[in-house]
Protein backbone atom coordinates (compact mmCIF):
# COMPACT_ATOMS: atom_id res chain seq x y z
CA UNK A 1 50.77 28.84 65.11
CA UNK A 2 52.69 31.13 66.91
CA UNK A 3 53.63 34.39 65.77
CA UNK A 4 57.79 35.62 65.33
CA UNK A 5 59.12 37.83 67.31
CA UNK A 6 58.79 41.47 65.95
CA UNK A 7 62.77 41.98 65.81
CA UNK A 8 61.86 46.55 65.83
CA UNK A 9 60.06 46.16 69.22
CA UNK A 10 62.48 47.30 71.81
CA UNK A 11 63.52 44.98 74.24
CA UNK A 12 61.69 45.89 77.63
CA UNK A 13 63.76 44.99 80.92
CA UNK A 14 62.26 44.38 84.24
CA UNK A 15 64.77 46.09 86.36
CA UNK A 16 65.88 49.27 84.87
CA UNK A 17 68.85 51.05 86.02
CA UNK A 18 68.81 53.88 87.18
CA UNK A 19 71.87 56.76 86.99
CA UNK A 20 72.79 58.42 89.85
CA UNK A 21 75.03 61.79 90.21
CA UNK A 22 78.65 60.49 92.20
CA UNK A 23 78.59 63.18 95.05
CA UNK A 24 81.96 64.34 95.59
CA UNK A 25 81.64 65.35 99.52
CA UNK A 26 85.62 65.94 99.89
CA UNK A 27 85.54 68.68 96.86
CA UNK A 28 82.78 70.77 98.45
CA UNK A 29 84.46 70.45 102.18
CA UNK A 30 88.15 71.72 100.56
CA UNK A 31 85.84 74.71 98.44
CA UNK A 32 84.06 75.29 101.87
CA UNK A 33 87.56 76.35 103.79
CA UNK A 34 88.94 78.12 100.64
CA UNK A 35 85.99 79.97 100.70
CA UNK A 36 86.33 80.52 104.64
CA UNK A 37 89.31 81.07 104.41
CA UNK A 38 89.26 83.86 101.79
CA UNK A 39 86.46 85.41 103.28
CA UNK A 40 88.45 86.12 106.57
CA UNK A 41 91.33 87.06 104.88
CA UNK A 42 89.66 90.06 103.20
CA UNK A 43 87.49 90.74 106.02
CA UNK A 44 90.43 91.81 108.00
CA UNK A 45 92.34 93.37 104.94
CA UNK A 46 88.81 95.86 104.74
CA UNK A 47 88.83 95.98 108.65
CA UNK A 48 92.14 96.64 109.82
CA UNK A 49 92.74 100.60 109.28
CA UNK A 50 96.48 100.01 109.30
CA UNK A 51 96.26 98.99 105.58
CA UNK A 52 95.76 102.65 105.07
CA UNK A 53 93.47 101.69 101.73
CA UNK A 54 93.21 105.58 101.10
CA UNK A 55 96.68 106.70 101.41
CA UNK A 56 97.18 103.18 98.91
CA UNK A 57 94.16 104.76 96.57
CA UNK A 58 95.78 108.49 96.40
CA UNK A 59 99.27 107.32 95.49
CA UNK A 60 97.91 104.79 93.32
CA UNK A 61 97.60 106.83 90.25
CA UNK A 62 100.45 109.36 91.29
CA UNK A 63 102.53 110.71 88.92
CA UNK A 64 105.75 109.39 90.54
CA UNK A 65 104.68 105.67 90.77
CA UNK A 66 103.15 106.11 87.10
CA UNK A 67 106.77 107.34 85.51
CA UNK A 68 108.56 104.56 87.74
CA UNK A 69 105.89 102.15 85.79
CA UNK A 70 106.90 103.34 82.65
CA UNK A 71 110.58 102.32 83.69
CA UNK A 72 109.87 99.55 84.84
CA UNK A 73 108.14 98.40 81.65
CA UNK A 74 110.52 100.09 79.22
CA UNK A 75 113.18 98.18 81.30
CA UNK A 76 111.23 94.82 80.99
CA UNK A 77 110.71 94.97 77.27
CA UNK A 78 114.53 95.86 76.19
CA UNK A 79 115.97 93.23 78.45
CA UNK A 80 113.91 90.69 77.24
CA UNK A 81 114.61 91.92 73.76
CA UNK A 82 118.55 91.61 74.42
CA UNK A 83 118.01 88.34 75.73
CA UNK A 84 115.99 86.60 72.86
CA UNK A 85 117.81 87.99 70.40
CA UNK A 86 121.05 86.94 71.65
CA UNK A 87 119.95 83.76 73.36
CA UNK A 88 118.54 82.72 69.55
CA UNK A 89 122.00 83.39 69.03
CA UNK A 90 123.46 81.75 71.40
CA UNK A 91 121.42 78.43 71.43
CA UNK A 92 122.47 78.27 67.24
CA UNK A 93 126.69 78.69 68.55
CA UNK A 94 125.45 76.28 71.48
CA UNK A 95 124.85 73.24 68.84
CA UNK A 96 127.24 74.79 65.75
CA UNK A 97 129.56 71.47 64.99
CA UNK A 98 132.61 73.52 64.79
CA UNK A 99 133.78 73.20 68.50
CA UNK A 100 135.41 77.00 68.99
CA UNK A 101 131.78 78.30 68.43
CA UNK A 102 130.32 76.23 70.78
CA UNK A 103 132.34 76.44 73.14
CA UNK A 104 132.32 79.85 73.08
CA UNK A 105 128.55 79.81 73.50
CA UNK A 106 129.25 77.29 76.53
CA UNK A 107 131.49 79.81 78.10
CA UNK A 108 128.92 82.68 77.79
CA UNK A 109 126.51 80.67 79.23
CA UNK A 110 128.43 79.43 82.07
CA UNK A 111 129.11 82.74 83.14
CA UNK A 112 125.87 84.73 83.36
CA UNK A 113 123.98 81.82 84.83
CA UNK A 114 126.87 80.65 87.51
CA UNK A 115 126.79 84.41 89.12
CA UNK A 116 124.15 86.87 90.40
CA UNK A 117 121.98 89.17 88.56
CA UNK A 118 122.89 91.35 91.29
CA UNK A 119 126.47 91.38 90.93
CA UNK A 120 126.07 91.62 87.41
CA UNK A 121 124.02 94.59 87.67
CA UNK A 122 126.48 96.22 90.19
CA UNK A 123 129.48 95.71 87.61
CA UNK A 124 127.91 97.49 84.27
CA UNK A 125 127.26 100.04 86.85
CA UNK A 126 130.58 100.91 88.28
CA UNK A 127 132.22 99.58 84.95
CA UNK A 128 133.77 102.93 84.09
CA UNK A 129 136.36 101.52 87.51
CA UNK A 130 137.62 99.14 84.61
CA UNK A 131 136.87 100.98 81.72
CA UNK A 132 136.97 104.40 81.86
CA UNK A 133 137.20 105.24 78.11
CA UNK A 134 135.42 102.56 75.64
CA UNK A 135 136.95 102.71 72.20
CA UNK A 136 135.76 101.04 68.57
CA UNK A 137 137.95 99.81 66.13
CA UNK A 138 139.69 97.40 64.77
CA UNK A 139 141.19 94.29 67.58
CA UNK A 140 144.93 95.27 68.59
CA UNK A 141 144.63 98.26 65.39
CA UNK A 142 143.63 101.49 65.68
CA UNK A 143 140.64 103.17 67.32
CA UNK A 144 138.16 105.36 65.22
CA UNK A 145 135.97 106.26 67.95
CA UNK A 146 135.77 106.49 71.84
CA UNK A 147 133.36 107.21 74.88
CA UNK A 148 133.57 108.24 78.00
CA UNK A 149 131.98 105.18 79.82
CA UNK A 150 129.97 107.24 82.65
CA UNK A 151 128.35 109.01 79.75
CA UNK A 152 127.98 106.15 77.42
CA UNK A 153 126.53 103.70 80.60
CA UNK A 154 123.88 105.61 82.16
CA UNK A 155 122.26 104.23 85.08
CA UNK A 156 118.85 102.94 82.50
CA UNK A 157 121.63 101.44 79.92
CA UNK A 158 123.41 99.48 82.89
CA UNK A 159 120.60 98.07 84.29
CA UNK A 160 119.34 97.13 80.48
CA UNK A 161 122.71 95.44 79.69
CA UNK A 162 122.98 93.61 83.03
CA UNK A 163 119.35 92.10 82.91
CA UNK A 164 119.25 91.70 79.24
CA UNK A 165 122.85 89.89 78.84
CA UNK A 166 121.95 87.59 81.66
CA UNK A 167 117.96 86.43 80.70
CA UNK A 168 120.60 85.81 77.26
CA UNK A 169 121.95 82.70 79.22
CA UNK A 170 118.54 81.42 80.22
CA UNK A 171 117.09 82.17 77.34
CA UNK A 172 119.60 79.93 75.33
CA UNK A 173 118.89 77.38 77.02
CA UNK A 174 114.75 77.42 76.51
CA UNK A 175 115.96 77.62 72.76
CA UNK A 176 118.34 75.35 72.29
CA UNK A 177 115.63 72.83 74.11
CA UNK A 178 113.26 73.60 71.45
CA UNK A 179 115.78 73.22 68.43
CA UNK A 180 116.10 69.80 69.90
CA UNK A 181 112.67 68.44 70.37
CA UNK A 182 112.27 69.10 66.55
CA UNK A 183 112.59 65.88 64.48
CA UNK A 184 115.84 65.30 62.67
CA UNK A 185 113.98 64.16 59.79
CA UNK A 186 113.30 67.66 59.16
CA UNK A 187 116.66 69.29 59.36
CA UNK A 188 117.27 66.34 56.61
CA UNK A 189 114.29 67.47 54.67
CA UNK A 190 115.90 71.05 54.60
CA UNK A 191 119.22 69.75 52.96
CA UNK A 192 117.37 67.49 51.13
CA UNK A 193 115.80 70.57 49.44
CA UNK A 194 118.91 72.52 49.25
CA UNK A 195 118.75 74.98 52.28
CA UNK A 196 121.82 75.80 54.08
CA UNK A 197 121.93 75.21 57.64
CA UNK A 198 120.51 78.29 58.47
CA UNK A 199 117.90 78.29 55.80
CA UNK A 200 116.79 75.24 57.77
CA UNK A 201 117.06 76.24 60.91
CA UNK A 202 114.74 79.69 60.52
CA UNK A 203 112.43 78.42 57.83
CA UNK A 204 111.59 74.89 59.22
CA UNK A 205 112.88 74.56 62.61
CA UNK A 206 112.40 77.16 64.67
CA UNK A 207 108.96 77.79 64.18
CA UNK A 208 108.20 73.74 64.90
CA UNK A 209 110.10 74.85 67.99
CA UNK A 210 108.24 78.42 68.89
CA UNK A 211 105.44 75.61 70.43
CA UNK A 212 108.27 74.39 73.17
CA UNK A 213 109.96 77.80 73.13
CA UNK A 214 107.20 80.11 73.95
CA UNK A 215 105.63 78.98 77.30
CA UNK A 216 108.77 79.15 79.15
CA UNK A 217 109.64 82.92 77.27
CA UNK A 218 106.52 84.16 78.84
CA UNK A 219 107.25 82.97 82.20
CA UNK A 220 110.60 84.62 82.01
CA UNK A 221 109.05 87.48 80.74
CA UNK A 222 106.79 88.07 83.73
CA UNK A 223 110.03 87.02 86.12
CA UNK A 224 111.88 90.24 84.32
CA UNK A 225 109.52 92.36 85.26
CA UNK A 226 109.49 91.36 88.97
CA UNK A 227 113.50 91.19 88.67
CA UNK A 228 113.69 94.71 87.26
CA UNK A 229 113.03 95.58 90.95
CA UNK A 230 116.65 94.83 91.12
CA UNK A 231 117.65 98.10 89.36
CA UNK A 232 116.39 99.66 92.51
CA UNK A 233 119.98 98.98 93.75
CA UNK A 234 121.08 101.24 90.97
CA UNK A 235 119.10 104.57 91.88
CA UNK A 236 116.83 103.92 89.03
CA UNK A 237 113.34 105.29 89.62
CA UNK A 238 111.75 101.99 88.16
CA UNK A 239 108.44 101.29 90.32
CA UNK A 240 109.87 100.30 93.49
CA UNK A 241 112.28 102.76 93.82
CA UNK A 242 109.88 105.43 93.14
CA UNK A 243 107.60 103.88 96.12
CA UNK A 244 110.73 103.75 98.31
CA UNK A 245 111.22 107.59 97.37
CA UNK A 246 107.50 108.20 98.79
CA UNK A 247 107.60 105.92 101.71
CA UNK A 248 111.11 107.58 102.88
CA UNK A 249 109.64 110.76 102.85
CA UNK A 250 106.01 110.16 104.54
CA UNK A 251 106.91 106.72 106.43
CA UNK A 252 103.78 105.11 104.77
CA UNK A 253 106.16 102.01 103.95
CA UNK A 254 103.35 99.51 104.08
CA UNK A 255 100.80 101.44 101.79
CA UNK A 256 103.28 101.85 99.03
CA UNK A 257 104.44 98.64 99.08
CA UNK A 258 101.02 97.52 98.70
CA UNK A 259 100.77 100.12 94.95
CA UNK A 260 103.93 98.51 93.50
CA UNK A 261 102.19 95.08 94.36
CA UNK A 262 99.46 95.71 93.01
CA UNK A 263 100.54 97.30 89.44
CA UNK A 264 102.97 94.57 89.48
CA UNK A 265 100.09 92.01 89.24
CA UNK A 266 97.79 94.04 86.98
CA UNK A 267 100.90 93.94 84.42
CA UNK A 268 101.61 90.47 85.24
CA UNK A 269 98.16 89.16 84.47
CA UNK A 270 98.07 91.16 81.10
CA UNK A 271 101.28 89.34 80.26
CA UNK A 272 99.89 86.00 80.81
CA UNK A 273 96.53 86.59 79.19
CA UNK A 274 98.93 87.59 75.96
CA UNK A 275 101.04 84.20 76.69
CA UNK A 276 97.89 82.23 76.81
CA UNK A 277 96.88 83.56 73.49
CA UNK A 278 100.54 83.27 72.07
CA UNK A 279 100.72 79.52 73.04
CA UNK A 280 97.16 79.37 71.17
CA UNK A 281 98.53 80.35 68.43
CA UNK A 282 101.52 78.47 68.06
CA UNK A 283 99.58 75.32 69.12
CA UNK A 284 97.48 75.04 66.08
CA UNK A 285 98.01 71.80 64.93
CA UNK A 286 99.56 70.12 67.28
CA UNK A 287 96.30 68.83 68.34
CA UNK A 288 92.37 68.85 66.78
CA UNK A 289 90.96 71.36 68.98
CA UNK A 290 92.46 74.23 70.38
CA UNK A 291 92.66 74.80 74.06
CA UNK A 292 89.87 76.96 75.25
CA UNK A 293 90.21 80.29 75.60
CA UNK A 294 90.21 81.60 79.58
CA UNK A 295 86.75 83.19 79.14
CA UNK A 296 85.85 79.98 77.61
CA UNK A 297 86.83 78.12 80.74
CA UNK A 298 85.45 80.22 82.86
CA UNK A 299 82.02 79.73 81.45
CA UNK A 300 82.79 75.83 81.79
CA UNK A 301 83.55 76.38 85.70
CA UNK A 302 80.24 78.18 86.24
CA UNK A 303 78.29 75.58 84.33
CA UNK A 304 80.15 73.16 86.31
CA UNK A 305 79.54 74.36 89.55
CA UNK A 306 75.99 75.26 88.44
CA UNK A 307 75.14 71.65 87.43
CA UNK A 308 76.31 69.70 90.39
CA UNK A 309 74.63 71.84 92.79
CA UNK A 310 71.41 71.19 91.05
């Protein structure tokens, strides 16, 4: 008699297959010119004595450029203050049912996004031509208190109200898209629990919407702080006005131009480490895992790299 089958034994194949890597010739051929590419790029950066990389190392940490940072970031932080704040503001007039509000919102908006920064800027600064006394009281009543308007807008406060007034329209906008791509359902769940409409809107809307809201925030965060160099226009001594003050005296143009680049992209890349975080954080549950952190995906790249070339 025969014996059965044992079912446990594993089945044993004649032709096994055998896995081999994909080779991905095209990838390492683009990598290869990058990497040629780069390589003579900095070669005649280090090279080429016109880049003057000690004049750019001595005014680097210079007092002058250091104070026009400070500007420049004080400058950054209260216009984008002014500008979520009111654009928060703004994007709740922007979908209020009672028409006069939003249109009013509409109007605002229409305005600071249909002209220039710069002309904007350039009005708050000669505004005492239209203005010359600024009063506070009560609309066609009295006055209780006035200013003269070259004292009360200083050069700092003009260039804060024009940048900060304007990122307002934008920043409307970014909010009023994330109101929207919140489900109605929970607006009704609000009412449905009693909340007024603004009950709803802080405690259950917006922050459902800070996921949509905040990665566009922190790219108009890091395009105020390269737009600040508009207040340049005004005499501020922001950071590139305080190069242009060096570089008219000692005609180094070139090499201070190359210091406010620089500290513009060391501050830029701190601001979008804190975005990435900020979008981590606001993320959580919108998916299982979180996104990995950039140290994270560096460590992924070098295994990466390290695998295929083994």
């Amino acid at each position: 008699m025969t014996e059965p089958p044992d079912l446990a034994a594993p089945a044993v194949r004649s032709d096994e297959i055998k896995a081999v890597q994909v080779r991905h010739p095209g990838r390492w051929l683009a990598a290869a010119v990058i990497l040629v590419v780069a390589a003579a790029f900095a070669n005649s950066a280090a090279t080429n004595p016109r880049f003057g990389w000690g004049i750019v190392g001595h005014y680097f940490l210079s007092r002058r450029i250091l104070d026009g940072l400070v500007v420049t970031l004080e400058l950054t932080a209260l216009a984008m203050a002014i500008g979520i704040v009111g654009g928060v503001v703004l994007a709740v007039m922007r979908l209020s049912p009672n028409p006069l509000v939003g249109g009013a919102s509409w109007l605002y908006i229409w305005f600071f996004r249909g002209t220039p920064v710069l002309v904007q800027l350039l009005f708050w600064f000669n505004i005492a031509a239209l203005y010359p006394r600024i009063a506070l009281g009560i609309p066609f009543g009295p006055q209780f208190v006035h200013f003269n308007a070259n004292t009360l807008i200083t050069t700092f406060a003009a260039a804060t109200l024009g940048l900060g007034l304007n990122e307002a329209a934008y920043m409307a906008e970014i909010v009023r898209a994330g109101i929207i791509s919140v489900d109605e359902g929970q607006t009704d769940a609000g009412q449905a629990l009693g909340m007024t409409r603004l009950q709803t809107m802080r405690r259950i809307v917006l922050p459902q919407a800070m996921r949509v809201i905040v990665p566009p925030t922190g790219n108009e965060t890091i395009s105020m702080l390269k737009t600040s160099s508009l207040a340049s226009v005004l005499a501020l001594p922001e950071l590139l006005y305080a190069s242009q003050l060096i570089y008219a005296v000692n005609y180094r143009t070139i090499q201070l131009l190359i210091v406010a680049s620089i500290w513009y992209l060391i501050v830029t890349t701190v601001l979008s480490f804190g975005q990435y975080y900020v979008e981590r954080y606001f993320g959580r549950g919108a998916s299982r895992e979180l996104p990995d952190t950039p140290l994270q995906r560096l460590r992924r790249s070098l295994f990466t790299v390290r695998h295929e070339w083994s």
